[in-house]
PDB file of N, CA and C in Angstrom:
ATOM      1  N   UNK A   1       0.852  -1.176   0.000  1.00  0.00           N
ATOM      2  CA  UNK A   1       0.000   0.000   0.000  1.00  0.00           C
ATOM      3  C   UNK A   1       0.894   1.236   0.000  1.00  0.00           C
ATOM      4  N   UNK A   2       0.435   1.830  -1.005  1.00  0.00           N
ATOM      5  CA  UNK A   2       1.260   3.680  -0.970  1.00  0.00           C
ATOM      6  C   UNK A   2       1.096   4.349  -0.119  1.00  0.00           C
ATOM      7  N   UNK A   3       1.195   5.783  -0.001  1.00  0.00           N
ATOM      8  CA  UNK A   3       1.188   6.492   1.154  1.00  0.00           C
ATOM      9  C   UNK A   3       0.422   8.198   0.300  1.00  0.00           C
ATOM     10  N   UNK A   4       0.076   8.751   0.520  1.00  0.00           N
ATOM     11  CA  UNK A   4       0.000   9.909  -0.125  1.00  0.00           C
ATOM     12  C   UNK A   4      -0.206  11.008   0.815  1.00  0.00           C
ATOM     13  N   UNK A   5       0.224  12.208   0.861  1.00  0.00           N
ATOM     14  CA  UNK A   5      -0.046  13.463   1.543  1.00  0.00           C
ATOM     15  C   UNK A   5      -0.653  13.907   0.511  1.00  0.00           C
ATOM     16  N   UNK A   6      -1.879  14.700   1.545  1.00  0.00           N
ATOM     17  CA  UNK A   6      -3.205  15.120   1.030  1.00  0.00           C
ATOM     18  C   UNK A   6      -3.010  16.565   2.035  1.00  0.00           C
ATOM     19  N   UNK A   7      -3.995  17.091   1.558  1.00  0.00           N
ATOM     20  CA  UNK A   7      -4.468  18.486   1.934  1.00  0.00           C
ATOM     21  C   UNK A   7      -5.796  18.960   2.367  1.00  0.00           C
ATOM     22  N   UNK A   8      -5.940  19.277   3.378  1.00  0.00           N
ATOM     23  CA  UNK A   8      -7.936  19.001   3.365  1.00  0.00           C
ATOM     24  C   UNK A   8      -8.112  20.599   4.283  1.00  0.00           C
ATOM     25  N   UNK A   9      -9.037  21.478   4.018  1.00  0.00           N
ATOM     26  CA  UNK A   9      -8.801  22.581   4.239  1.00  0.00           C
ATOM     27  C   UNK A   9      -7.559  23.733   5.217  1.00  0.00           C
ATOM     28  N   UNK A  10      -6.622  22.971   4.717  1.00  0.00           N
ATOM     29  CA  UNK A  10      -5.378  23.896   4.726  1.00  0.00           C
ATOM     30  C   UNK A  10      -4.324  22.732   6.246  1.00  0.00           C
ATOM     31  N   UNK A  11      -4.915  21.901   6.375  1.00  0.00           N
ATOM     32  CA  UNK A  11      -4.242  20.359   7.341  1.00  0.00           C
ATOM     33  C   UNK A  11      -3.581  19.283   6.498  1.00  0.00           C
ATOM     34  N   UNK A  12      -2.909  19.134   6.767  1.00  0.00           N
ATOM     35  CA  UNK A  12      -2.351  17.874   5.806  1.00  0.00           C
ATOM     36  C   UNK A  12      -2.809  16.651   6.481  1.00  0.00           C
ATOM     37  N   UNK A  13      -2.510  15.565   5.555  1.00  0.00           N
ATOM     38  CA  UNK A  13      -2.652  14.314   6.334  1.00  0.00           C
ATOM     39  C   UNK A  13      -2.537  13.274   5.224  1.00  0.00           C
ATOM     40  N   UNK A  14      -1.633  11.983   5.866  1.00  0.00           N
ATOM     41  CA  UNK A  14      -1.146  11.124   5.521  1.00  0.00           C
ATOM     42  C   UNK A  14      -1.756   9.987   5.602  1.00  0.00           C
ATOM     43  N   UNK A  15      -2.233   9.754   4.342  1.00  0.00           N
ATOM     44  CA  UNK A  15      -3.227   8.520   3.793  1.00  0.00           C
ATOM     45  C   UNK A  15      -2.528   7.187   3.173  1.00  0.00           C
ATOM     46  N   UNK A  16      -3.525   6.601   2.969  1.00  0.00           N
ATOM     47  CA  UNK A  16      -3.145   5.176   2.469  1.00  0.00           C
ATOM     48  C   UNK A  16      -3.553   4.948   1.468  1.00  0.00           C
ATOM     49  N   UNK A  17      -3.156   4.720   0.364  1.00  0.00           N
ATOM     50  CA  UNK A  17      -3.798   4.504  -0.845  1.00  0.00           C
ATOM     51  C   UNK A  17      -3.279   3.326  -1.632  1.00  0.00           C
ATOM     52  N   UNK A  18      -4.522   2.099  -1.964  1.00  0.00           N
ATOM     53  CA  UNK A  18      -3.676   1.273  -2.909  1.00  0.00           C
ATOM     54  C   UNK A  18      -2.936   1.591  -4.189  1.00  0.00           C
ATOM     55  N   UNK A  19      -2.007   0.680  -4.496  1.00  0.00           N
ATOM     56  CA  UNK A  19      -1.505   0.715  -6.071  1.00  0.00           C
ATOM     57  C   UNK A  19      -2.206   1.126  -7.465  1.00  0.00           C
ATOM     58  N   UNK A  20      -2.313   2.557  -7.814  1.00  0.00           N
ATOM     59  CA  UNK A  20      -3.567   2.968  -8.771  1.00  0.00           C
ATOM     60  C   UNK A  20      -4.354   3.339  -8.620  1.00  0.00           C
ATOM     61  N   UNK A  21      -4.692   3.721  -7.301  1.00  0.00           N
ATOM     62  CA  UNK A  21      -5.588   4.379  -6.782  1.00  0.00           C
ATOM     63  C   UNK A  21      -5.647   5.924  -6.307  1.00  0.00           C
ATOM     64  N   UNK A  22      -4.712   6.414  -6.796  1.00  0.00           N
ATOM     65  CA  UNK A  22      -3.967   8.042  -6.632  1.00  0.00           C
ATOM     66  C   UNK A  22      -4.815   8.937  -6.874  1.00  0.00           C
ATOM     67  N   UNK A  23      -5.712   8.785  -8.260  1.00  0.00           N
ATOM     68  CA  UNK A  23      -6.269   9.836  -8.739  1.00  0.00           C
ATOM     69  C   UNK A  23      -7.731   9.518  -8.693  1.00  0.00           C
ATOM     70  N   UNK A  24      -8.178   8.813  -7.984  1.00  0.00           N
ATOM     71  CA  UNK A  24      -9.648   8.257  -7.068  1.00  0.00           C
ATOM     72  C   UNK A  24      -9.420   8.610  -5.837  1.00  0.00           C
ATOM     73  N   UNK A  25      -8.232   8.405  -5.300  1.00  0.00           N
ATOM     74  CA  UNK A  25      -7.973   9.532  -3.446  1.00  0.00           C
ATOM     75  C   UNK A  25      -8.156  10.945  -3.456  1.00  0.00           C
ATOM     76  N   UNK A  26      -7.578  11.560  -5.089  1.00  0.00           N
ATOM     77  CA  UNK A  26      -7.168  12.666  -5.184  1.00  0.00           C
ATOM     78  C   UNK A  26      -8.521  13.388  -5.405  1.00  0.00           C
ATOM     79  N   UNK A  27      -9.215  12.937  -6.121  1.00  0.00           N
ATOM     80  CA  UNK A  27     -10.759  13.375  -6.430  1.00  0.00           C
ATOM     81  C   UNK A  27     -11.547  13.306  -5.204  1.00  0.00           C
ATOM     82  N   UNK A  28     -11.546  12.159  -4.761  1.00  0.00           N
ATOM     83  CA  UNK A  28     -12.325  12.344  -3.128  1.00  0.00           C
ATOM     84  C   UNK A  28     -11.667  13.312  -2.182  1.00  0.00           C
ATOM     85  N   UNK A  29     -10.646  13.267  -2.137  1.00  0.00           N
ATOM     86  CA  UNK A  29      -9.960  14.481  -1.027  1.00  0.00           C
ATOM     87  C   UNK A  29     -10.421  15.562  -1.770  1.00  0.00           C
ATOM     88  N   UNK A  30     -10.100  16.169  -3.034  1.00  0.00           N
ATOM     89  CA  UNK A  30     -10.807  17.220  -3.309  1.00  0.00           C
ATOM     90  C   UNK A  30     -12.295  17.762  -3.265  1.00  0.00           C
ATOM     91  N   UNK A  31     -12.940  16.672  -3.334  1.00  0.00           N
ATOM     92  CA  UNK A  31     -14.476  16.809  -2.936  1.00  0.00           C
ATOM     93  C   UNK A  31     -15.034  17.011  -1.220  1.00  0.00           C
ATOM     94  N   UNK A  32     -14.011  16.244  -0.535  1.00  0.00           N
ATOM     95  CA  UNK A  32     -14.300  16.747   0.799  1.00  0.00           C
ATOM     96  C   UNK A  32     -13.936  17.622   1.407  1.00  0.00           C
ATOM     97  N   UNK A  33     -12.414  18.347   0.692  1.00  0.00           N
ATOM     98  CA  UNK A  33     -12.445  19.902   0.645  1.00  0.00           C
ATOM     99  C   UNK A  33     -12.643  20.645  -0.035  1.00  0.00           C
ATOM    100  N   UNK A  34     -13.854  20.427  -0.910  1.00  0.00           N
ATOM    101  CA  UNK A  34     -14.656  21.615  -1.255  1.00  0.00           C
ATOM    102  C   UNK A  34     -16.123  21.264  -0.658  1.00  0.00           C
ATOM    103  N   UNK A  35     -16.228  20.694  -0.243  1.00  0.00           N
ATOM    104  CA  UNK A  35     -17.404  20.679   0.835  1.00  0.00           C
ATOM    105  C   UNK A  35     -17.021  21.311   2.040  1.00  0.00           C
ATOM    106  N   UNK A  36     -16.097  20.984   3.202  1.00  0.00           N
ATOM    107  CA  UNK A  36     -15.452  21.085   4.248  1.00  0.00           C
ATOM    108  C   UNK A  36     -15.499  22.981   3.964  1.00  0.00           C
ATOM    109  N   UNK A  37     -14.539  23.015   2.981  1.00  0.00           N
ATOM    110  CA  UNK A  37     -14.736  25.249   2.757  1.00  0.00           C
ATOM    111  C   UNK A  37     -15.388  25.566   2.251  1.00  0.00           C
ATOM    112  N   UNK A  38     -16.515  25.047   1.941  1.00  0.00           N
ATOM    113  CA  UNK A  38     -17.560  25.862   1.118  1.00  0.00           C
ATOM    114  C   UNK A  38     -18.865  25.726   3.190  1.00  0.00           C
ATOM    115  N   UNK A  39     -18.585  25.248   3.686  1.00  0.00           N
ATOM    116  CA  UNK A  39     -19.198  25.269   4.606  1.00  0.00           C
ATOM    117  C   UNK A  39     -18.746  26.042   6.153  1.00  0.00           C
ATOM    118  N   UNK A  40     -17.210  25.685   6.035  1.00  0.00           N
ATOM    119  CA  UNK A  40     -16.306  26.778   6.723  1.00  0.00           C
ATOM    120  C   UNK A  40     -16.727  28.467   6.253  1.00  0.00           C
ATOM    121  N   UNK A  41     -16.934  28.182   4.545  1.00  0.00           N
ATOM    122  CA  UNK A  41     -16.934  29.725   4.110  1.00  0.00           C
ATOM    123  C   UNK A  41     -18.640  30.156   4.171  1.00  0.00           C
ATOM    124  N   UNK A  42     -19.612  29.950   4.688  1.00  0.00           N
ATOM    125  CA  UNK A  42     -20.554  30.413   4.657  1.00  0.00           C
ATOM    126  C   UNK A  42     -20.367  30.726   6.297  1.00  0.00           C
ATOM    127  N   UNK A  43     -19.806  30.839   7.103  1.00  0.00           N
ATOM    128  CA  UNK A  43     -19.485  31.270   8.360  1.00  0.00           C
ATOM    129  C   UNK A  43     -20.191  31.394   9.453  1.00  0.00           C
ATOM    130  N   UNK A  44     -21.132  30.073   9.525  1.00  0.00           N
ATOM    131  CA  UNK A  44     -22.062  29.744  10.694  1.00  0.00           C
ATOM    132  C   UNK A  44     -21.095  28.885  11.634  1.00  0.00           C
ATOM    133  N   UNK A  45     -20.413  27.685  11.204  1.00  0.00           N
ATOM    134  CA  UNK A  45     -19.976  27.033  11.641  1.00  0.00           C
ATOM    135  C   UNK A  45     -18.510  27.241  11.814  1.00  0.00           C
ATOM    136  N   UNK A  46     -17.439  26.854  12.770  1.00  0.00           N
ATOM    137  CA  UNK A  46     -16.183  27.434  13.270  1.00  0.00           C
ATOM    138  C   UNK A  46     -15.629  26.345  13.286  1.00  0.00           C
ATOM    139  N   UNK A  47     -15.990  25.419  14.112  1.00  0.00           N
ATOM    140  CA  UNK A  47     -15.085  23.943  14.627  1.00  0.00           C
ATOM    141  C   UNK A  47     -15.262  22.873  13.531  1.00  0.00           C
ATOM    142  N   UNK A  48     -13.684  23.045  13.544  1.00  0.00           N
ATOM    143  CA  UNK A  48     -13.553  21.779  12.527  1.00  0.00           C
ATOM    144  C   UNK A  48     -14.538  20.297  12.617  1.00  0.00           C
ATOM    145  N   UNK A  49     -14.615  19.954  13.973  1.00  0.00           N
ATOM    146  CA  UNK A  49     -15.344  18.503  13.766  1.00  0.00           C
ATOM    147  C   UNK A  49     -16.367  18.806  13.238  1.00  0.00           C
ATOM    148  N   UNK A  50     -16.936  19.602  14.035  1.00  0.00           N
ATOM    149  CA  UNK A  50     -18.470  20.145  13.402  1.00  0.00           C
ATOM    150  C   UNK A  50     -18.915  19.898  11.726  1.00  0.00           C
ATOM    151  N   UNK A  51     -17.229  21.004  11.158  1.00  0.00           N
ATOM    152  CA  UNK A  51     -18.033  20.750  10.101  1.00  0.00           C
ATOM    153  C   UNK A  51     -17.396  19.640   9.139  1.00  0.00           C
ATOM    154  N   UNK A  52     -16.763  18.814   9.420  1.00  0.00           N
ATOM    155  CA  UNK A  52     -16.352  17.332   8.954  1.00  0.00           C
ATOM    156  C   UNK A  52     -18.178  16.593   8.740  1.00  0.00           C
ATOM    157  N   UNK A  53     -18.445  16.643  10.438  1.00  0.00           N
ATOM    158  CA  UNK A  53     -19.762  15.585  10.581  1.00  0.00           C
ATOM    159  C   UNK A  53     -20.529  16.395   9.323  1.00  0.00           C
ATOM    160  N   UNK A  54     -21.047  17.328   9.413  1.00  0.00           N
ATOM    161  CA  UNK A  54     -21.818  18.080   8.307  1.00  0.00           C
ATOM    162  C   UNK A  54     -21.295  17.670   6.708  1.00  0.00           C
ATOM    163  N   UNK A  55     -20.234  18.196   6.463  1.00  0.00           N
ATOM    164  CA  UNK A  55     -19.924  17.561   5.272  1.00  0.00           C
ATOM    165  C   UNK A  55     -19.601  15.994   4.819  1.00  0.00           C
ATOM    166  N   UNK A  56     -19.692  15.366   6.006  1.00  0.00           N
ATOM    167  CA  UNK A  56     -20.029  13.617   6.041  1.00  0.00           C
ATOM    168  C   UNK A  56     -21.560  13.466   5.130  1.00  0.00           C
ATOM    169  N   UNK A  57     -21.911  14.301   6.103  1.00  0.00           N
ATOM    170  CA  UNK A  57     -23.319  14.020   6.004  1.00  0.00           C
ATOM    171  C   UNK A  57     -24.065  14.685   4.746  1.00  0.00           C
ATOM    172  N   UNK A  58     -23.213  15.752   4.342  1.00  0.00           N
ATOM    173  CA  UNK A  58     -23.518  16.173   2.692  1.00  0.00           C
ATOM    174  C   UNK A  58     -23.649  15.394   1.700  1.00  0.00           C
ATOM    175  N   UNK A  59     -22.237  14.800   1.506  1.00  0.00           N
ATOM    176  CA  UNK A  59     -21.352  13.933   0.672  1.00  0.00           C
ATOM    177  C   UNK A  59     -22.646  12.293   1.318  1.00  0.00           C
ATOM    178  N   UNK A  60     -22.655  11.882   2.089  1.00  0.00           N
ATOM    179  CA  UNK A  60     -23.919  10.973   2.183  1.00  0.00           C
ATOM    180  C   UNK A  60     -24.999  11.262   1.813  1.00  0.00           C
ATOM    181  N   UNK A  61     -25.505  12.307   2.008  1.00  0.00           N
ATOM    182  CA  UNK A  61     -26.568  12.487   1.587  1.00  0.00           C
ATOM    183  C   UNK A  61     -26.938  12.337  -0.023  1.00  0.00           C
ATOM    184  N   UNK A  62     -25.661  13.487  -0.343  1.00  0.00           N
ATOM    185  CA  UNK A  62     -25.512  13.146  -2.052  1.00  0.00           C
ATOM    186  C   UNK A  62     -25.521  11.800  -2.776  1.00  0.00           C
ATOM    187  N   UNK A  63     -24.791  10.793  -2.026  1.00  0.00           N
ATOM    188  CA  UNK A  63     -24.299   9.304  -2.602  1.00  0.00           C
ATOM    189  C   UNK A  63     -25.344   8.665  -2.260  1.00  0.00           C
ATOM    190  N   UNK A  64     -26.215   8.861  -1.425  1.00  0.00           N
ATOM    191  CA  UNK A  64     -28.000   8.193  -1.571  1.00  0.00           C
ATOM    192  C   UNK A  64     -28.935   8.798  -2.754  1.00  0.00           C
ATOM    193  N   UNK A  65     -28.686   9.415  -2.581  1.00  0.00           N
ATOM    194  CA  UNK A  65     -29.264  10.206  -3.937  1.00  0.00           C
ATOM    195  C   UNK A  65     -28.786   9.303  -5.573  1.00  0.00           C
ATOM    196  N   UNK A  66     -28.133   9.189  -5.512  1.00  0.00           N
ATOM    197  CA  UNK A  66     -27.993   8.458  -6.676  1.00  0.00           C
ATOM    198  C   UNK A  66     -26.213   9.149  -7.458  1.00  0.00           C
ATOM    199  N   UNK A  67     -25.668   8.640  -8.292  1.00  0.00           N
ATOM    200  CA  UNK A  67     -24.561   9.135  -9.283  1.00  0.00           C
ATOM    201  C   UNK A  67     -24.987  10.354  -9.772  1.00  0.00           C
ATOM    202  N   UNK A  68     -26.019  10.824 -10.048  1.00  0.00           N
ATOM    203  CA  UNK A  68     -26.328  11.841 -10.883  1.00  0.00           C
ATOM    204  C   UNK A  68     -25.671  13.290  -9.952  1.00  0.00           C
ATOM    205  N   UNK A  69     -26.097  12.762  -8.784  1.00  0.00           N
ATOM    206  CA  UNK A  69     -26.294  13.843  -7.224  1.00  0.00           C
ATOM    207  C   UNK A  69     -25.086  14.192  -6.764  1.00  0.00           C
ATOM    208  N   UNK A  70     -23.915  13.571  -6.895  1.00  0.00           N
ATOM    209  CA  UNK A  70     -22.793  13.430  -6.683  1.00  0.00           C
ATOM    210  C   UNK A  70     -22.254  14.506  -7.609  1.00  0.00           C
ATOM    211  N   UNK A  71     -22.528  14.780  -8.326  1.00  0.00           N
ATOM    212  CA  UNK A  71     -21.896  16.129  -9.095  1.00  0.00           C
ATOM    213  C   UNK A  71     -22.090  17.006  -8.900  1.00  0.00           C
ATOM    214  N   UNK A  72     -23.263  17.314  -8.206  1.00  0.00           N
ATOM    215  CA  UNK A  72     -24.380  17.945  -8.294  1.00  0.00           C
ATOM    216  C   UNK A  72     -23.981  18.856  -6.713  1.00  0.00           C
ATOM    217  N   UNK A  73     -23.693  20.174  -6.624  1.00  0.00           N
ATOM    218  CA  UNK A  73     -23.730  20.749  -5.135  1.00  0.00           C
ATOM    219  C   UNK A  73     -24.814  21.067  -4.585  1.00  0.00           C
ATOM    220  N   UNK A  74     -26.318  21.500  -5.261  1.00  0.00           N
ATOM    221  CA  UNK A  74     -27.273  21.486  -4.384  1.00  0.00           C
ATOM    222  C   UNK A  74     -28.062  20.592  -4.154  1.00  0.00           C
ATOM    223  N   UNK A  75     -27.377  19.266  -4.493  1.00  0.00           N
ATOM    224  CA  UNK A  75     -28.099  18.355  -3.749  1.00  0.00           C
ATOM    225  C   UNK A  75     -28.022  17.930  -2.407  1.00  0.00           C
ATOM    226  N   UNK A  76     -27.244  18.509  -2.047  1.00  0.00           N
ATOM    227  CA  UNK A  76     -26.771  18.628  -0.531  1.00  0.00           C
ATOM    228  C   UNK A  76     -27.532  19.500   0.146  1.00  0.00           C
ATOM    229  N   UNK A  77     -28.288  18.626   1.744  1.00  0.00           N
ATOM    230  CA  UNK A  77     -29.503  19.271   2.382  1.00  0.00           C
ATOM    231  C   UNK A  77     -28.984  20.484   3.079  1.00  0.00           C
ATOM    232  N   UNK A  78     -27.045  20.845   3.897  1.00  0.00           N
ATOM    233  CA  UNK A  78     -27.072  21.444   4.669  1.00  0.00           C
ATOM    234  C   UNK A  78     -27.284  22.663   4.211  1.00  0.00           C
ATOM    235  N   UNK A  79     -26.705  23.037   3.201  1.00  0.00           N
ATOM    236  CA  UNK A  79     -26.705  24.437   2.409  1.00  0.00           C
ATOM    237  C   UNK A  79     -27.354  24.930   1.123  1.00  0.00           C
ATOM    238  N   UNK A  80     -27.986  25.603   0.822  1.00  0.00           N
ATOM    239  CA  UNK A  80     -28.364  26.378  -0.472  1.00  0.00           C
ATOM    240  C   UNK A  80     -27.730  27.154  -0.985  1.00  0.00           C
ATOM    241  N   UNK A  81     -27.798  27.306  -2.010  1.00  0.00           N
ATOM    242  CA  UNK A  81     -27.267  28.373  -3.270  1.00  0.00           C
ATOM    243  C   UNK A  81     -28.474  29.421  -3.210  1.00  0.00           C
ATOM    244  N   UNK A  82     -27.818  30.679  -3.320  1.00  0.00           N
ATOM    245  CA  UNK A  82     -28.844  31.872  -3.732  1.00  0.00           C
ATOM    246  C   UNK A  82     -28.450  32.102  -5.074  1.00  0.00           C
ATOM    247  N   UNK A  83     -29.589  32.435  -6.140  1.00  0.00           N
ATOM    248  CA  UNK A  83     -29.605  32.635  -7.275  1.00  0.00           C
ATOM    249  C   UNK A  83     -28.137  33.272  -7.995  1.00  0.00           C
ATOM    250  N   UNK A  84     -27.471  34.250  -6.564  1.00  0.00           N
ATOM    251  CA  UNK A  84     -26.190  34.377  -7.651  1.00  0.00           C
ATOM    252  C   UNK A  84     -25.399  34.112  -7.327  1.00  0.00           C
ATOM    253  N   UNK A  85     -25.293  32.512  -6.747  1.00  0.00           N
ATOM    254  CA  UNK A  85     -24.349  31.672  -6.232  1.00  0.00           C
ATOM    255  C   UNK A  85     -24.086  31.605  -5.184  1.00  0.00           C
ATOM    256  N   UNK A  86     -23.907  32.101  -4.334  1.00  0.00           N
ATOM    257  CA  UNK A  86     -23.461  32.361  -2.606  1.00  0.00           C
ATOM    258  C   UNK A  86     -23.996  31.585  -2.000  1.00  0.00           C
ATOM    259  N   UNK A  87     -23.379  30.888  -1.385  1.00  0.00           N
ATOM    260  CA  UNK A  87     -23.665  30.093  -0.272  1.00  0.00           C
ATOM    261  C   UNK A  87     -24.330  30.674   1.041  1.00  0.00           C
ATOM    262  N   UNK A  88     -25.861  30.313   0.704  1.00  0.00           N
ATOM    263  CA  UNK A  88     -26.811  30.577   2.050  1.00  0.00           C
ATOM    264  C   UNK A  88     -26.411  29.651   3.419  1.00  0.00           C
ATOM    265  N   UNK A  89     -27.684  29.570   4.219  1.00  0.00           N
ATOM    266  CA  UNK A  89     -27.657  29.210   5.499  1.00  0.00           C
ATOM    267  C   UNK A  89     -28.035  27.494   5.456  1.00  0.00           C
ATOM    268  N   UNK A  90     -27.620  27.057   6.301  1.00  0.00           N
ATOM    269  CA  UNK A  90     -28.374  26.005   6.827  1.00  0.00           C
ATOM    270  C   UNK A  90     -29.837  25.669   6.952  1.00  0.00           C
ATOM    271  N   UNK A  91     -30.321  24.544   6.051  1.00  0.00           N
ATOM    272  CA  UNK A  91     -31.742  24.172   5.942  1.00  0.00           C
ATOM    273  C   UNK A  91     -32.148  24.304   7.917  1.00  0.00           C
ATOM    274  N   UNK A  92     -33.437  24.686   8.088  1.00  0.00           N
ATOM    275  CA  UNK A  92     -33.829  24.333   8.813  1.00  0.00           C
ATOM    276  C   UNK A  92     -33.688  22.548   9.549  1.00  0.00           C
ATOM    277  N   UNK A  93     -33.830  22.036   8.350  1.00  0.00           N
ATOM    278  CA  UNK A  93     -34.386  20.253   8.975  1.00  0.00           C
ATOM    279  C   UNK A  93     -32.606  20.063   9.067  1.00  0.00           C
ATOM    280  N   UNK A  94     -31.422  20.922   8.755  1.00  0.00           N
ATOM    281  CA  UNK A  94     -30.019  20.526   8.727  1.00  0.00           C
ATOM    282  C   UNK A  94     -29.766  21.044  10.130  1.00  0.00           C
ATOM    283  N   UNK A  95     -30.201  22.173  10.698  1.00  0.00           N
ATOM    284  CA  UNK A  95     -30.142  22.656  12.002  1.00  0.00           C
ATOM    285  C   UNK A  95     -30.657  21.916  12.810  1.00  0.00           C
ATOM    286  N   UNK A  96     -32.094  20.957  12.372  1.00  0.00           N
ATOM    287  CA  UNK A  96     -32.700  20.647  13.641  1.00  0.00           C
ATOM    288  C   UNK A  96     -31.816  19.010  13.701  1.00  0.00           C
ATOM    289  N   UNK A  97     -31.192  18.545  13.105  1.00  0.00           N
ATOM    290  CA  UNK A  97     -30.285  17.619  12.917  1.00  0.00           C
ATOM    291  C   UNK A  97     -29.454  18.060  13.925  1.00  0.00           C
ATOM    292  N   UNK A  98     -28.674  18.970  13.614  1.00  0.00           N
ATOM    293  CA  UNK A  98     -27.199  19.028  14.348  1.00  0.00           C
ATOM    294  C   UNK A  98     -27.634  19.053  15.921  1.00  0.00           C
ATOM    295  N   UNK A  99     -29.029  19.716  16.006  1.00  0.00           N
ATOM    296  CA  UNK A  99     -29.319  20.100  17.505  1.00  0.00           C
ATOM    297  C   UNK A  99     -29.019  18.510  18.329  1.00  0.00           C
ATOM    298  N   UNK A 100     -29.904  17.939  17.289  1.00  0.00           N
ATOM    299  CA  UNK A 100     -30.018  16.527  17.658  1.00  0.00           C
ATOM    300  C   UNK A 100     -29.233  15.650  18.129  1.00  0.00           C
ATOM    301  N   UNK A 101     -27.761  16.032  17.191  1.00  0.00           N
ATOM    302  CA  UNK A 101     -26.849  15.216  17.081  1.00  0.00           C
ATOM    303  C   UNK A 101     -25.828  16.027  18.671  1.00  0.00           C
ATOM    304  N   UNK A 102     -25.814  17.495  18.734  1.00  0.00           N
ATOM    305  CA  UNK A 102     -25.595  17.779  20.379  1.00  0.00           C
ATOM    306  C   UNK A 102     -25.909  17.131  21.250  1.00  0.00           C
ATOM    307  N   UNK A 103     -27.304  16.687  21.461  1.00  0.00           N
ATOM    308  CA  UNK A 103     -28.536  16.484  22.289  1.00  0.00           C
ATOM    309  C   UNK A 103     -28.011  14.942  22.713  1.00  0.00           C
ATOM    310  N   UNK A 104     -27.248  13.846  21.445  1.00  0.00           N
ATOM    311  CA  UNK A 104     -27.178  12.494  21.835  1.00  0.00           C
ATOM    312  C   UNK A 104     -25.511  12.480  22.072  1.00  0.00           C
ATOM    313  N   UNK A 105     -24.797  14.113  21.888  1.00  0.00           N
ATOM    314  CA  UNK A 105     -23.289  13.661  22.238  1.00  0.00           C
ATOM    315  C   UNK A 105     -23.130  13.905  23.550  1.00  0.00           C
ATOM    316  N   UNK A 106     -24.225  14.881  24.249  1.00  0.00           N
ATOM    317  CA  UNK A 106     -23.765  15.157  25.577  1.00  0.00           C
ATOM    318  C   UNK A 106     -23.009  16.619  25.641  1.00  0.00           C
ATOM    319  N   UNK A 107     -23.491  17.023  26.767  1.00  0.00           N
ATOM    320  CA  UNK A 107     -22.615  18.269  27.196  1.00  0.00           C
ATOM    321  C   UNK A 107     -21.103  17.984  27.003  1.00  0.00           C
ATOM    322  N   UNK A 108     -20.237  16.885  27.104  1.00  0.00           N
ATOM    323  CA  UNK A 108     -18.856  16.873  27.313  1.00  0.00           C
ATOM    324  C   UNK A 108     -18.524  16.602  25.458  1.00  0.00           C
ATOM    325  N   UNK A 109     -19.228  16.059  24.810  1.00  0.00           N
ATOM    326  CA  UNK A 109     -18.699  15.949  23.263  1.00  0.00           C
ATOM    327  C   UNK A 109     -19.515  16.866  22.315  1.00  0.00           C
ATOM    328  N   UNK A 110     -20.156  17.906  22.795  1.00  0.00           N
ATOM    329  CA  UNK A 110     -20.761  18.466  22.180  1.00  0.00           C
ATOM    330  C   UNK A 110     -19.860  19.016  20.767  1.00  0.00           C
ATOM    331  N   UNK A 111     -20.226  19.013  19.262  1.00  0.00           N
ATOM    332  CA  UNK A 111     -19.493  19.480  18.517  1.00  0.00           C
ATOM    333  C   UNK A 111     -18.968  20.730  18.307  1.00  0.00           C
ATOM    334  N   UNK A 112     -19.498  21.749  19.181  1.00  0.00           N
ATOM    335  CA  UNK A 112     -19.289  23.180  19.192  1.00  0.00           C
ATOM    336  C   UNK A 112     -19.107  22.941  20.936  1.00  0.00           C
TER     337      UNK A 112
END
């Protein structure tokens, strides 16, 4: 197994990648940092875990959706596009999620 340094909103980190598999790591790392700063850059959210779980949960959300969705950035529930591109707020039903997801980590793992 190879090794590759990656880049994920401005952190490095040292992955594992099989033989030929370079430019399938390289595409997914790039997709989870442009999710990861496109969600950093709408500036609700601060803490990194925070917005990892969120953009987990983008990038899932998208890959249930089907291949088509996966290309696709507003298919992703946490955030909207305003007509001249800018990255809006957090869906309501994406807020009442995260509350949720506070609510079952506990005061001591809370993500914020």
């Amino acid at each position: 197994m190879k090794q590759m340094e990656v880049t994920i909103m401005g952190q490095s980190y040292l992955l594992g990648c099989p033989e030929g598999g370079e430019a399938l790591l390289s595409r997914a790392v790039a997709q989870v940092d442009r999710e990861m700063s496109a969600i950093r850059d709408a500036g609700r959210v601060k803490a990194r875990e925070r917005i990892a779980v969120l953009a987990a949960l983008n990038l899932a959300y998208q890959l249930a959706e089907g291949p088509a969705a996966t290309s696709s950035a507003t298919a992703a529930p946490a955030a909207s596009t305003s007509p001249n591109g800018n990255e809006t707020l957090p869906s309501p039903e994406l807020e009442a999620l995260i509350r949720r997801l506070d609510e079952a980590l506990g005061q001591d793992g809370q993500l914020l």
